[in-house]
Protein backbone atom coordinates (compact mmCIF):
# COMPACT_ATOMS: atom_id res chain seq x y z
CA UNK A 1 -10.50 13.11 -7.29
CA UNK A 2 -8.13 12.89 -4.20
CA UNK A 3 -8.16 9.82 -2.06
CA UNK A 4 -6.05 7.90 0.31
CA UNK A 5 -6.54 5.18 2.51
CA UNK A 6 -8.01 5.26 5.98
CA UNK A 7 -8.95 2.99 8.99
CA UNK A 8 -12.89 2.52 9.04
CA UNK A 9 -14.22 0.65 12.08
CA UNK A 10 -17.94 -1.07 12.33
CA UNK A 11 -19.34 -2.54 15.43
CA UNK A 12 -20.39 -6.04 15.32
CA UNK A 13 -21.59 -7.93 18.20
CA UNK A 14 -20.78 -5.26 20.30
CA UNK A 15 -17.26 -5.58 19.06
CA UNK A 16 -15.55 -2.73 16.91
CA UNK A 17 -13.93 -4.40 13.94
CA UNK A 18 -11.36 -2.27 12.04
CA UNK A 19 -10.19 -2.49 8.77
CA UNK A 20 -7.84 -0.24 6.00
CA UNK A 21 -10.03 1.25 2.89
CA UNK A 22 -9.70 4.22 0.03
CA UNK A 23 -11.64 7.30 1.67
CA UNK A 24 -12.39 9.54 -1.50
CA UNK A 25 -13.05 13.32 -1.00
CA UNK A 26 -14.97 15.99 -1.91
CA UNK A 27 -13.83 19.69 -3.18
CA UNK A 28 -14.32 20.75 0.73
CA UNK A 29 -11.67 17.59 1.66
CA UNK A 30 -14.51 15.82 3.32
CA UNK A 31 -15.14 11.96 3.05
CA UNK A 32 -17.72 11.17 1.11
CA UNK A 33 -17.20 7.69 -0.39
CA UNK A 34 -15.34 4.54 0.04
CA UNK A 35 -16.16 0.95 -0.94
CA UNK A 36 -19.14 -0.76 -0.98
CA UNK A 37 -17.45 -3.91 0.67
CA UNK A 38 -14.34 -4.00 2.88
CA UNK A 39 -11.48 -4.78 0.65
CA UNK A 40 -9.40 -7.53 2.72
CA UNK A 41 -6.62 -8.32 0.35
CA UNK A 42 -2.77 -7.85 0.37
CA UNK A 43 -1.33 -4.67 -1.02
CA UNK A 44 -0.35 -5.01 -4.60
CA UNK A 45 2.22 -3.48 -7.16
CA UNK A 46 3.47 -4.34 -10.58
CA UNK A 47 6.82 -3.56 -9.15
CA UNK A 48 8.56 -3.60 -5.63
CA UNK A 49 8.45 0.11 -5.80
CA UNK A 50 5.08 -0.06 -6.13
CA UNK A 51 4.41 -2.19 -3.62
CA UNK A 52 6.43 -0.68 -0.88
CA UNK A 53 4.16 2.57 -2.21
CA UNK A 54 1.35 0.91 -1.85
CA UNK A 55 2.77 0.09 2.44
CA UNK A 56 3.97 3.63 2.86
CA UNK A 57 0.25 5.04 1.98
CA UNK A 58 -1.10 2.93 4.16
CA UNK A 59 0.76 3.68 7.04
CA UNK A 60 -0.52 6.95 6.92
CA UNK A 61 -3.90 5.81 7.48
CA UNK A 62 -2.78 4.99 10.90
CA UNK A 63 -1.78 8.61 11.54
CA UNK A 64 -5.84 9.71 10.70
CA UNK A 65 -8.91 9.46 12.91
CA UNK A 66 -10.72 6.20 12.20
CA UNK A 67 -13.68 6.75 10.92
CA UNK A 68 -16.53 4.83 12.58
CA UNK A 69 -19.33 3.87 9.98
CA UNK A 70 -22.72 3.18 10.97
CA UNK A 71 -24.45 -1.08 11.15
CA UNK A 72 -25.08 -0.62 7.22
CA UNK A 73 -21.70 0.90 6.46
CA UNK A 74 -23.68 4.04 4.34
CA UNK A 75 -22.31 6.73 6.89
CA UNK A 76 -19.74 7.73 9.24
CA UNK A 77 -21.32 8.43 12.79
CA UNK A 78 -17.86 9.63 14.28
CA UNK A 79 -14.51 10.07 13.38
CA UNK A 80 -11.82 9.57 16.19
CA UNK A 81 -9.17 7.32 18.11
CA UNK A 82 -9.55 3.27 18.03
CA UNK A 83 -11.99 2.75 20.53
């Protein structure tokens, strides 16, 4: 299963709030999943290497449309730039 991570955006209060998440893909390379709740913690790694991975993987997510998921977080309504 190929996944990375991704910038996912919700709209609250008529505010968008962003956040970093794994996107996992389908066989067509289409999103199709990602985690039931925002995960909000630090990057982790059982080594330094690891860790500094973990940063380089999710500095690509910056490089990817954000992907805009609907009030209940169950769909993506748009992908595109920070809004």
């Amino acid at each position: 299963m190929k996944w990375n991570y991704r910038v996912f955006a919700i709209e609250d209060r008529e505010e968008w709030y962003y956040y970093i998440d794994e996107a996992y893909y389908n066989k067509y390379d289409k999103v199709y999943s990602w985690s039931a709740e925002p995960y909000f913690g630090s990057p982790r790694g059982n080594s330094l290497e690891e860790l500094q991975k973990s940063h380089e993987l999710i500095a690509i997510a910056f490089t990817k449309p954000v992907l805009y998921l609907n009030k209940h977080r169950d769909e993506i309504i748009e992908e595109g730039k920070f809004k």
